[in-house]
PDB file of N, CA and C in Angstrom:
ATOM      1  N   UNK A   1     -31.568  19.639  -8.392  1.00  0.00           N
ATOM      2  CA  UNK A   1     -30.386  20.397  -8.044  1.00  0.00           C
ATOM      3  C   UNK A   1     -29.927  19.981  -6.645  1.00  0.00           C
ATOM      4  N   UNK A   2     -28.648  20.107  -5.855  1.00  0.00           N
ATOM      5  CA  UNK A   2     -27.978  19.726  -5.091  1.00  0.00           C
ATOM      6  C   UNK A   2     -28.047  20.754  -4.685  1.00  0.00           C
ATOM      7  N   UNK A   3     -28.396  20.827  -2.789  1.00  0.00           N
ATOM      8  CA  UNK A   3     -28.216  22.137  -2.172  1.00  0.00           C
ATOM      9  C   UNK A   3     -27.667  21.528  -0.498  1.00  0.00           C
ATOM     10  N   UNK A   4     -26.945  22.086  -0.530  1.00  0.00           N
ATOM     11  CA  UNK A   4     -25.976  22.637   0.556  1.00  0.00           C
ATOM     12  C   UNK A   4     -26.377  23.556   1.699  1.00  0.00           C
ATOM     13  N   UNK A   5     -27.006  22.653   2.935  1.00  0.00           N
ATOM     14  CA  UNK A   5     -26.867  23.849   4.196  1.00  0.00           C
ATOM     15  C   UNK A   5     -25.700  23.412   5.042  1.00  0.00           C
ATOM     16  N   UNK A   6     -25.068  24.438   5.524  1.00  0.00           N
ATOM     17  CA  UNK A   6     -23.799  24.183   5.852  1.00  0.00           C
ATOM     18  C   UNK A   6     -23.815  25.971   7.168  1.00  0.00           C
ATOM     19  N   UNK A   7     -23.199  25.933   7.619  1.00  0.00           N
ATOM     20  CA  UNK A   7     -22.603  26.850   9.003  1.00  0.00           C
ATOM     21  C   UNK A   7     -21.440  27.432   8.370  1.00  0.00           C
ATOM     22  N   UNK A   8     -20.691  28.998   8.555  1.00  0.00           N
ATOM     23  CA  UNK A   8     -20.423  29.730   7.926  1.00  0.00           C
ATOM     24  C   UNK A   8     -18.766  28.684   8.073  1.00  0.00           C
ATOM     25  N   UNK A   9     -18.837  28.909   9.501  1.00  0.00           N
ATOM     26  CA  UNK A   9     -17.081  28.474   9.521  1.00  0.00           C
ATOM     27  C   UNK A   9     -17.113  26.915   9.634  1.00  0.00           C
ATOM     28  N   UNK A  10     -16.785  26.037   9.135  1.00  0.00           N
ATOM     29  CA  UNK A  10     -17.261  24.569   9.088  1.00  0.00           C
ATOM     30  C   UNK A  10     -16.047  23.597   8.175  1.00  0.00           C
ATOM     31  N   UNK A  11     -14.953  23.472   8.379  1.00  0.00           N
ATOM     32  CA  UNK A  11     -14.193  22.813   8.094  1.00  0.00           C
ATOM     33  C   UNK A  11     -14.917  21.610   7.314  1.00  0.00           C
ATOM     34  N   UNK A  12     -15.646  20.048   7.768  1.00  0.00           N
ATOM     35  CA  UNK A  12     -16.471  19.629   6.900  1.00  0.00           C
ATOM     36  C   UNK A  12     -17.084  20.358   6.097  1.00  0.00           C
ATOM     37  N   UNK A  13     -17.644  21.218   6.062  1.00  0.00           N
ATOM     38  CA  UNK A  13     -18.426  21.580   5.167  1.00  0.00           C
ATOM     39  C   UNK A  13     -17.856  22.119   4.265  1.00  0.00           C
ATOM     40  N   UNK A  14     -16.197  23.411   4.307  1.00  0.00           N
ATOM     41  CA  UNK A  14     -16.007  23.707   3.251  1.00  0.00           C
ATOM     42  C   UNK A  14     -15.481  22.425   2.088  1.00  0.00           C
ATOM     43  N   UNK A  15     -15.126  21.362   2.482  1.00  0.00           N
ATOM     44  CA  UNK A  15     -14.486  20.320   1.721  1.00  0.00           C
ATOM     45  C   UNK A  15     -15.938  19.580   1.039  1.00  0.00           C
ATOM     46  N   UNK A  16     -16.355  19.197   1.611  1.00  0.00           N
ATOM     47  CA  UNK A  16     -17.744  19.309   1.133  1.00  0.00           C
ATOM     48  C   UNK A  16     -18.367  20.121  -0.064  1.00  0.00           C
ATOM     49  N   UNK A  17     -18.007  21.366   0.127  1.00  0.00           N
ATOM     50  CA  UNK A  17     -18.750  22.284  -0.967  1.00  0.00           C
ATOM     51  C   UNK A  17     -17.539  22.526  -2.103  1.00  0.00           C
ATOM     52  N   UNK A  18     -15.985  22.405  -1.585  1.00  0.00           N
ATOM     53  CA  UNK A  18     -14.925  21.571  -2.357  1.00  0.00           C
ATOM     54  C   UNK A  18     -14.972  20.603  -3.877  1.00  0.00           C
ATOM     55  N   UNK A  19     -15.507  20.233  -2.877  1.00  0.00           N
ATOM     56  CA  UNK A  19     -15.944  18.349  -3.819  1.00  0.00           C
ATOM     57  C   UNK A  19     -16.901  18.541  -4.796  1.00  0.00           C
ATOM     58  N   UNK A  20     -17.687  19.131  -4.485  1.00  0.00           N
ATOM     59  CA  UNK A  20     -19.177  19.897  -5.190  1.00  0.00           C
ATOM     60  C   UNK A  20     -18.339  20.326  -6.241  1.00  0.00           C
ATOM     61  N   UNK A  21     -17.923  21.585  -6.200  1.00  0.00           N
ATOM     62  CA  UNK A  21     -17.449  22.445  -7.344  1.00  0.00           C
ATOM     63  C   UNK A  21     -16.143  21.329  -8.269  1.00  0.00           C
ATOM     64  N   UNK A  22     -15.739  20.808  -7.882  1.00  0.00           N
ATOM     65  CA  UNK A  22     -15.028  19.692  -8.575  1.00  0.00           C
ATOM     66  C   UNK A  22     -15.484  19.095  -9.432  1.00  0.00           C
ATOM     67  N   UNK A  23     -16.621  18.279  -8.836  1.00  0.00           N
ATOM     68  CA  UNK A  23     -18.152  17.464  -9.846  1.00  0.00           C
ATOM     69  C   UNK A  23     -18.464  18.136 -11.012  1.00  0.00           C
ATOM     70  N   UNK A  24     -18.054  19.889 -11.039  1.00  0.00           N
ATOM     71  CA  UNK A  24     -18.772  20.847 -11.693  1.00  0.00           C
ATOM     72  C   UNK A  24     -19.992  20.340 -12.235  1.00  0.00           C
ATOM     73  N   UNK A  25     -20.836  20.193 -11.215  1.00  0.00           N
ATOM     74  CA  UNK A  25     -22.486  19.993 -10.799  1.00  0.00           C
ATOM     75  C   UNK A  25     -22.780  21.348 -10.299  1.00  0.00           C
ATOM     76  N   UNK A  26     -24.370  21.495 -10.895  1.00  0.00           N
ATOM     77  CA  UNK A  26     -24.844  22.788 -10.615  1.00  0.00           C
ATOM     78  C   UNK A  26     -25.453  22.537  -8.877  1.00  0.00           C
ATOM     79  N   UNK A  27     -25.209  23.326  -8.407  1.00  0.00           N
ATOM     80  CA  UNK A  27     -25.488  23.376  -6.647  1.00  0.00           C
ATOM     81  C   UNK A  27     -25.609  24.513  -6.262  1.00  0.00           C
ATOM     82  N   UNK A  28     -26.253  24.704  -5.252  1.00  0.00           N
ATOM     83  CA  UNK A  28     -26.329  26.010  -4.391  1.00  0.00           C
ATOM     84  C   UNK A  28     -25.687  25.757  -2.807  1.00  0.00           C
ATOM     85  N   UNK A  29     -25.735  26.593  -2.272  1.00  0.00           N
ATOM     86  CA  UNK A  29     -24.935  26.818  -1.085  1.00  0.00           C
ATOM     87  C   UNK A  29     -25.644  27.759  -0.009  1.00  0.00           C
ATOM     88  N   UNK A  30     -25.977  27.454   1.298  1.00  0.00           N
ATOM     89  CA  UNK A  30     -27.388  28.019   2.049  1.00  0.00           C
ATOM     90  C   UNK A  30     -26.767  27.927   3.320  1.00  0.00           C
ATOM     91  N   UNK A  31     -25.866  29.238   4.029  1.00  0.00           N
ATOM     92  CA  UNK A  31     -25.416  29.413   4.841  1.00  0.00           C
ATOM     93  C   UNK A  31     -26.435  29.681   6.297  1.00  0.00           C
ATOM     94  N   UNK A  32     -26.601  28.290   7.202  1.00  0.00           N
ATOM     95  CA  UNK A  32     -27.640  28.212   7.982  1.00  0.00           C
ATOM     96  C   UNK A  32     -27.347  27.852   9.324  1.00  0.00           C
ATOM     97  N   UNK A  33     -28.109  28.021  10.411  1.00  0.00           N
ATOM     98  CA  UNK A  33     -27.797  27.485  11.396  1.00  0.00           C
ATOM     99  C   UNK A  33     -29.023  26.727  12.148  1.00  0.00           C
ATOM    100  N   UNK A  34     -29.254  26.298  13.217  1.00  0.00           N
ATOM    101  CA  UNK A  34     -30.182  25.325  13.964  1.00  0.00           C
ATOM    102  C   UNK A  34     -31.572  25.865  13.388  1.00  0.00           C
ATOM    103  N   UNK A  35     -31.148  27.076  13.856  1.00  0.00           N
ATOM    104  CA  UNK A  35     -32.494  27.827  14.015  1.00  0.00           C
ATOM    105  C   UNK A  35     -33.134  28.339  12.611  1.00  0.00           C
ATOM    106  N   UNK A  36     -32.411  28.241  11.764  1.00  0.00           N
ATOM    107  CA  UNK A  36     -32.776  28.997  10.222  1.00  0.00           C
ATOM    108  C   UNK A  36     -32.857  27.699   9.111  1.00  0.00           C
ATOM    109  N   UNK A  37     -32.884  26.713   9.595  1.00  0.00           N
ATOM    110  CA  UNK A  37     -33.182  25.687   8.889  1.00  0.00           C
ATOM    111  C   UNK A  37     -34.640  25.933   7.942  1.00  0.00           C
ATOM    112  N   UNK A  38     -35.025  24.971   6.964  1.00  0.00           N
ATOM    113  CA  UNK A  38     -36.231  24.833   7.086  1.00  0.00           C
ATOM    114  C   UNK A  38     -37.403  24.066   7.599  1.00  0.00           C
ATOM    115  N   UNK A  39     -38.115  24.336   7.550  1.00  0.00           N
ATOM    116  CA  UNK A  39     -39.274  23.420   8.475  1.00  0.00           C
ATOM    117  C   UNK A  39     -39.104  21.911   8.667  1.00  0.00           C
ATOM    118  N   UNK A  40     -38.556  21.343   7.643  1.00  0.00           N
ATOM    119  CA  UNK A  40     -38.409  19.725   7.672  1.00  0.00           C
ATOM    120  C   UNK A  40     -37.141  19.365   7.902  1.00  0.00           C
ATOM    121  N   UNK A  41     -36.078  20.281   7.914  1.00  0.00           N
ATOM    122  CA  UNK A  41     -34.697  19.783   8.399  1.00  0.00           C
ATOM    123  C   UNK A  41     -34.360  20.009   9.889  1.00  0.00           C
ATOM    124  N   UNK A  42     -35.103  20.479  10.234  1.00  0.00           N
ATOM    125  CA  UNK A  42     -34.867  21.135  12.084  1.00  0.00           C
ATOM    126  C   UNK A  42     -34.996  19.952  12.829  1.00  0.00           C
ATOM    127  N   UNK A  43     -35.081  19.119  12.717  1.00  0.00           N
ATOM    128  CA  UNK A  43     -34.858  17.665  13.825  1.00  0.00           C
ATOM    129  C   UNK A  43     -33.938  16.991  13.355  1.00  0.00           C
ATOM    130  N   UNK A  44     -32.770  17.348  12.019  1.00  0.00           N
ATOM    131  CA  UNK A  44     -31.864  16.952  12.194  1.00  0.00           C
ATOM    132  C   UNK A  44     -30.798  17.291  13.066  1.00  0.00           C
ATOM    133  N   UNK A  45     -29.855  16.748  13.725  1.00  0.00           N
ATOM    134  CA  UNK A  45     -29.068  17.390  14.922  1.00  0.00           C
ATOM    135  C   UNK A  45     -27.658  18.091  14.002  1.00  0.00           C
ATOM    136  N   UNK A  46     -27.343  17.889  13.421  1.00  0.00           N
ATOM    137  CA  UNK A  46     -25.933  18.745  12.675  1.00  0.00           C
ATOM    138  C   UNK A  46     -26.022  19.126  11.403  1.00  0.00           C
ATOM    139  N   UNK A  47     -25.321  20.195  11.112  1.00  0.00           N
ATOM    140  CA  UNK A  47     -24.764  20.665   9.817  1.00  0.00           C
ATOM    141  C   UNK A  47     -23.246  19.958   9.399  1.00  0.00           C
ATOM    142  N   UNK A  48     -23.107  19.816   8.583  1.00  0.00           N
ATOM    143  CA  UNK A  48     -23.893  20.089   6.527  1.00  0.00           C
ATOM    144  C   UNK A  48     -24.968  19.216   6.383  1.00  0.00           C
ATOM    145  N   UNK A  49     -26.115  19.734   5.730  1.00  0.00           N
ATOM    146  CA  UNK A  49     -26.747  18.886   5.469  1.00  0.00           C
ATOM    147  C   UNK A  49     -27.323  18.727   3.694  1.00  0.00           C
ATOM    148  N   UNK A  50     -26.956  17.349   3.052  1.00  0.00           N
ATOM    149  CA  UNK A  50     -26.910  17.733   1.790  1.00  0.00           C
ATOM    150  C   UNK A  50     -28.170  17.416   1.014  1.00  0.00           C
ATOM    151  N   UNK A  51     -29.068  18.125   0.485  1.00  0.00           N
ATOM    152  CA  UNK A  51     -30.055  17.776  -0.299  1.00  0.00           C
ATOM    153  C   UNK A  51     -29.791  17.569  -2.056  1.00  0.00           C
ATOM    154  N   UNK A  52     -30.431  16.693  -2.611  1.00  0.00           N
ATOM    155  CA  UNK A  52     -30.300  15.898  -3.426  1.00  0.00           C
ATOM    156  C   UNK A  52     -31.206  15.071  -4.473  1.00  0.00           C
ATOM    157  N   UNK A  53     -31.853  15.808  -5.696  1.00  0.00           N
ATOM    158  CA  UNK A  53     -32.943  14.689  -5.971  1.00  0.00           C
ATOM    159  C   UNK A  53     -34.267  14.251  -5.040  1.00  0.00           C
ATOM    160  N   UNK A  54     -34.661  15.247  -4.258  1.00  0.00           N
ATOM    161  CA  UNK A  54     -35.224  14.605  -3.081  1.00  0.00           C
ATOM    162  C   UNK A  54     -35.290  14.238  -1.922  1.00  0.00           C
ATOM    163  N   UNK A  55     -33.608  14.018  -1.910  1.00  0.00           N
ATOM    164  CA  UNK A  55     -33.431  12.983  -0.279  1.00  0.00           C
ATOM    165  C   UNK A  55     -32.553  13.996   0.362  1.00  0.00           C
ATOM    166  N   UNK A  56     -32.362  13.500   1.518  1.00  0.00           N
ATOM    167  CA  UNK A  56     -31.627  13.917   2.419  1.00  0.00           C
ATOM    168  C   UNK A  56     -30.471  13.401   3.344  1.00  0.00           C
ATOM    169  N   UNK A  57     -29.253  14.007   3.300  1.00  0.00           N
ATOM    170  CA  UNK A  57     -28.113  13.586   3.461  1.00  0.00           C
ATOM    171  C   UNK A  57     -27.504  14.001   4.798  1.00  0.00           C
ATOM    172  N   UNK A  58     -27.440  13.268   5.918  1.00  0.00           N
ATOM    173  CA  UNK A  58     -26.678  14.611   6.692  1.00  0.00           C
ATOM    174  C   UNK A  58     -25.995  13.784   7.824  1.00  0.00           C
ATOM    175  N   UNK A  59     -25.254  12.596   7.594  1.00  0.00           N
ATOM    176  CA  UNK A  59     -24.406  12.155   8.861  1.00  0.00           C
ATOM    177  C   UNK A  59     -23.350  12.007   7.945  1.00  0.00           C
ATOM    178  N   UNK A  60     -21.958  11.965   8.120  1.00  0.00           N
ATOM    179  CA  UNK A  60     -20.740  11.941   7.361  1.00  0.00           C
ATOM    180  C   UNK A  60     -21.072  10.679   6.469  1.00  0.00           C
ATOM    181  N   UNK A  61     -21.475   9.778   6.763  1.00  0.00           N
ATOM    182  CA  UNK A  61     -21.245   8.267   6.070  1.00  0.00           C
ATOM    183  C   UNK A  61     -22.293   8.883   4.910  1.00  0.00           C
ATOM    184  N   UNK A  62     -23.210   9.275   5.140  1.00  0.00           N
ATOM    185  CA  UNK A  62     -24.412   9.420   4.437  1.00  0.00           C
ATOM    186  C   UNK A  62     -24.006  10.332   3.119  1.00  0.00           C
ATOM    187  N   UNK A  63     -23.525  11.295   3.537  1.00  0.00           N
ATOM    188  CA  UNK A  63     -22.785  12.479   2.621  1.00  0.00           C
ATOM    189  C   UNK A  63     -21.502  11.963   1.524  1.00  0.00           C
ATOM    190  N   UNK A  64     -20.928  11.138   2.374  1.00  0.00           N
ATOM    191  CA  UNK A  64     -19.532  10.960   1.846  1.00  0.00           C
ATOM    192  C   UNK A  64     -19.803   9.960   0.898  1.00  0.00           C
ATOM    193  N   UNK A  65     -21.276   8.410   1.037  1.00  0.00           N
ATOM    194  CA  UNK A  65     -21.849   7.877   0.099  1.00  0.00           C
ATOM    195  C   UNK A  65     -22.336   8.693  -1.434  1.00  0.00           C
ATOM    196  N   UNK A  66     -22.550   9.642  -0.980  1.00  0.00           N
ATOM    197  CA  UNK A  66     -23.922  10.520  -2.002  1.00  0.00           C
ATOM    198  C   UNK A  66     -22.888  11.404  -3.120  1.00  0.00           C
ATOM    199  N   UNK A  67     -21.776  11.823  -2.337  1.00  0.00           N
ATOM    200  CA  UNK A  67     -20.418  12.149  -2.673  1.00  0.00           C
ATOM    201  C   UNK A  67     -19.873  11.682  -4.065  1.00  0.00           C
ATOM    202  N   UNK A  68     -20.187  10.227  -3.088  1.00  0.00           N
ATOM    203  CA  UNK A  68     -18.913   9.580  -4.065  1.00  0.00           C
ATOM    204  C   UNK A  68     -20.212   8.754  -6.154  1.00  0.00           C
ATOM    205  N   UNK A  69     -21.507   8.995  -5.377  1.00  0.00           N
ATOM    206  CA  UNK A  69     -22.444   8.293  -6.287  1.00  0.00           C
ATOM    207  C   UNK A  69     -22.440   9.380  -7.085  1.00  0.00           C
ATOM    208  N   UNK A  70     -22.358  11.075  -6.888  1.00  0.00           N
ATOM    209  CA  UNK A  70     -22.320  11.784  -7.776  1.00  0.00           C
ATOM    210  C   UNK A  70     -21.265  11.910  -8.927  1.00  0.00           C
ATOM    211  N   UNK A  71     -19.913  11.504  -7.953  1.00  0.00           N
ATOM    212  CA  UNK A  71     -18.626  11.240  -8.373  1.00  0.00           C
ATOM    213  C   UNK A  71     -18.737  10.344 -10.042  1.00  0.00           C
ATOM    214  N   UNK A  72     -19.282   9.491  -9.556  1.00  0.00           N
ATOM    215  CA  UNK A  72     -19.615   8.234 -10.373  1.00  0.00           C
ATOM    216  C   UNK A  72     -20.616   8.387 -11.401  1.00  0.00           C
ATOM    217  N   UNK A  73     -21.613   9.097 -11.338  1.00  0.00           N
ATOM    218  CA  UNK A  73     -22.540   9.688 -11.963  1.00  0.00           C
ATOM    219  C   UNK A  73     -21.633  10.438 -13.252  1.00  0.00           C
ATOM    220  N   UNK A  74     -21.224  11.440 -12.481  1.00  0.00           N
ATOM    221  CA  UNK A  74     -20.288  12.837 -13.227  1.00  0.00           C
ATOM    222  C   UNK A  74     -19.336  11.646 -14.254  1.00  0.00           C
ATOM    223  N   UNK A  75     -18.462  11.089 -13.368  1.00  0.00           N
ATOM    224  CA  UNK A  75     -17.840  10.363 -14.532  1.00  0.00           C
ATOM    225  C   UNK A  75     -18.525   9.577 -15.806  1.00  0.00           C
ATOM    226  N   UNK A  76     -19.292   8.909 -15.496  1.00  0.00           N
ATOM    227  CA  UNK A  76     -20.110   7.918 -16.607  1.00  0.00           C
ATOM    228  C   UNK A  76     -20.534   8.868 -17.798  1.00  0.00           C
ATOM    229  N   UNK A  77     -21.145   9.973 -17.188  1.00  0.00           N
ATOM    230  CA  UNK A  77     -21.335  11.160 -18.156  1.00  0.00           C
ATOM    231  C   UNK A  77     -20.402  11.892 -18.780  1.00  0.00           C
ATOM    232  N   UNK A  78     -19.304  12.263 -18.323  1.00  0.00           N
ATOM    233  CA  UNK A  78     -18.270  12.869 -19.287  1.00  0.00           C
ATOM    234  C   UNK A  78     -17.820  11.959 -20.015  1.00  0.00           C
ATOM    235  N   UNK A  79     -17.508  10.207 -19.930  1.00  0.00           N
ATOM    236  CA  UNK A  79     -16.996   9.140 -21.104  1.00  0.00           C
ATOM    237  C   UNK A  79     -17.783   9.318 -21.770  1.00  0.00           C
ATOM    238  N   UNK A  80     -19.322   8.865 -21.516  1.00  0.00           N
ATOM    239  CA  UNK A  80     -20.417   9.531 -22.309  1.00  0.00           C
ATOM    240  C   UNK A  80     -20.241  10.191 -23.619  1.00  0.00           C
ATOM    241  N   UNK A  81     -20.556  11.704 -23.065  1.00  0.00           N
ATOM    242  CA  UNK A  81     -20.833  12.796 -23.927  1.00  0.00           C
ATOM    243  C   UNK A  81     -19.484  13.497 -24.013  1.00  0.00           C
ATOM    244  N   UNK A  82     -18.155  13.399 -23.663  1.00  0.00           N
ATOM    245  CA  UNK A  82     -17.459  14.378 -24.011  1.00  0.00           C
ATOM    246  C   UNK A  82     -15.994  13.516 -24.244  1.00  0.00           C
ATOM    247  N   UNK A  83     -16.420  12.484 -25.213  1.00  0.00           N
ATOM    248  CA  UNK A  83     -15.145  11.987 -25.509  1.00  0.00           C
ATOM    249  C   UNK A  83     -14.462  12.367 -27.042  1.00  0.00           C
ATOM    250  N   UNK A  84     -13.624  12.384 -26.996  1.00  0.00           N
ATOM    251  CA  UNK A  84     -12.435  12.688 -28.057  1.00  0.00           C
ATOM    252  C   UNK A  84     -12.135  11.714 -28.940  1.00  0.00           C
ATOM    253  N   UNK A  85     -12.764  10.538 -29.186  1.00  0.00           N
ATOM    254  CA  UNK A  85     -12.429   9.517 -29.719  1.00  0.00           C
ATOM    255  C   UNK A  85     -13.512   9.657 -30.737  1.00  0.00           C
ATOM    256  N   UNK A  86     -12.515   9.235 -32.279  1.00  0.00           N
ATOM    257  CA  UNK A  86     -12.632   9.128 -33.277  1.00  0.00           C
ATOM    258  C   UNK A  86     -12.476   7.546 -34.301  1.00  0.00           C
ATOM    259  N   UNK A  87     -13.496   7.658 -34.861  1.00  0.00           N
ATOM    260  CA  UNK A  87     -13.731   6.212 -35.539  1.00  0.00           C
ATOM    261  C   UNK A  87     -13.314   6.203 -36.403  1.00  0.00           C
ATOM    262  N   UNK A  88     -12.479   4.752 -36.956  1.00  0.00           N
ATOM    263  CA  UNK A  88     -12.097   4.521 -38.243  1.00  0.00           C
ATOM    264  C   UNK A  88     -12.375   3.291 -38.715  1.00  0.00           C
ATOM    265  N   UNK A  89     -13.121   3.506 -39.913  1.00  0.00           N
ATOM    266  CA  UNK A  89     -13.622   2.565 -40.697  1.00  0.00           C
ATOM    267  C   UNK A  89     -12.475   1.366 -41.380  1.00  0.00           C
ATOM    268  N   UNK A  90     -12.885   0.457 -41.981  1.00  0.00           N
ATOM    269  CA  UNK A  90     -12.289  -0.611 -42.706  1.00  0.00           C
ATOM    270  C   UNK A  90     -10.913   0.309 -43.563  1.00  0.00           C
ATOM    271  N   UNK A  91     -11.170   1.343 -44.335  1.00  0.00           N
ATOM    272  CA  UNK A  91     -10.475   1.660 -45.297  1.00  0.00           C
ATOM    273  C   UNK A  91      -9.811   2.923 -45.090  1.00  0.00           C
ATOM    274  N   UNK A  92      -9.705   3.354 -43.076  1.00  0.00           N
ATOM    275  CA  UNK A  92      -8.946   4.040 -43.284  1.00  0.00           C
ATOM    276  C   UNK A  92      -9.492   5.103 -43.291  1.00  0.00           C
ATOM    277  N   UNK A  93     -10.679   5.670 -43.497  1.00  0.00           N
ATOM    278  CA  UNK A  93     -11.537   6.447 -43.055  1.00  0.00           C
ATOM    279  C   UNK A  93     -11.977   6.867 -41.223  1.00  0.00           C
ATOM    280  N   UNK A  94     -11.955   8.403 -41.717  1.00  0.00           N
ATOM    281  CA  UNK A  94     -11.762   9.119 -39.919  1.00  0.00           C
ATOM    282  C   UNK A  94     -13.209   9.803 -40.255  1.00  0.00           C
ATOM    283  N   UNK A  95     -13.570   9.749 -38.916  1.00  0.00           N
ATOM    284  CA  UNK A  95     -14.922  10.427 -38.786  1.00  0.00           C
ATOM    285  C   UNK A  95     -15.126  11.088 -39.889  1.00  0.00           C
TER     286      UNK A  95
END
């Protein structure tokens, strides 16, 4: 799951959590500051910081990469599984 620490009033960040709900990817959202981090994110120096599969996201380039791979992800999967296209055989035959 994709989780989101982000600072209440945060211009990046609301576009950020924007983009998220767009993906309509399941995510959470963890309104934090320096001090309320958790134990392993507190030596990063800024908010938003985006977690991911594991990793950790948190300088604009870094985010806006991870962004755009989900982007890409999300798409491959809806041609995937949610296409509208219907096959027709030699004779004229539909699904």
């Amino acid at each position: 799951m994709t989780l989101l620490y982000r600072e209440k009033n945060s211009d990046p960040a609301d576009r950020i959590e924007e983009e998220l709900r767009e993906l309509a990817l399941r995510f959470e959202v963890r309104i934090a500051g320096r001090d309320t981090l958790p134990e392993g994110l507190r030596e990063i120096e800024r908010l938003p910081i985006l977690l991911d599969e594991g990793e950790t996201f948190s300088t604009p380039q870094q985010i806006r990469s991870r962004l755009d791979h989900l982007a890409a992800l999300m798409a491959d999967w809806n041609r995937k599984h949610q296409s509208d296209s219907c096959y027709v055989d030699e004779n004229g035959e539909v699904c």
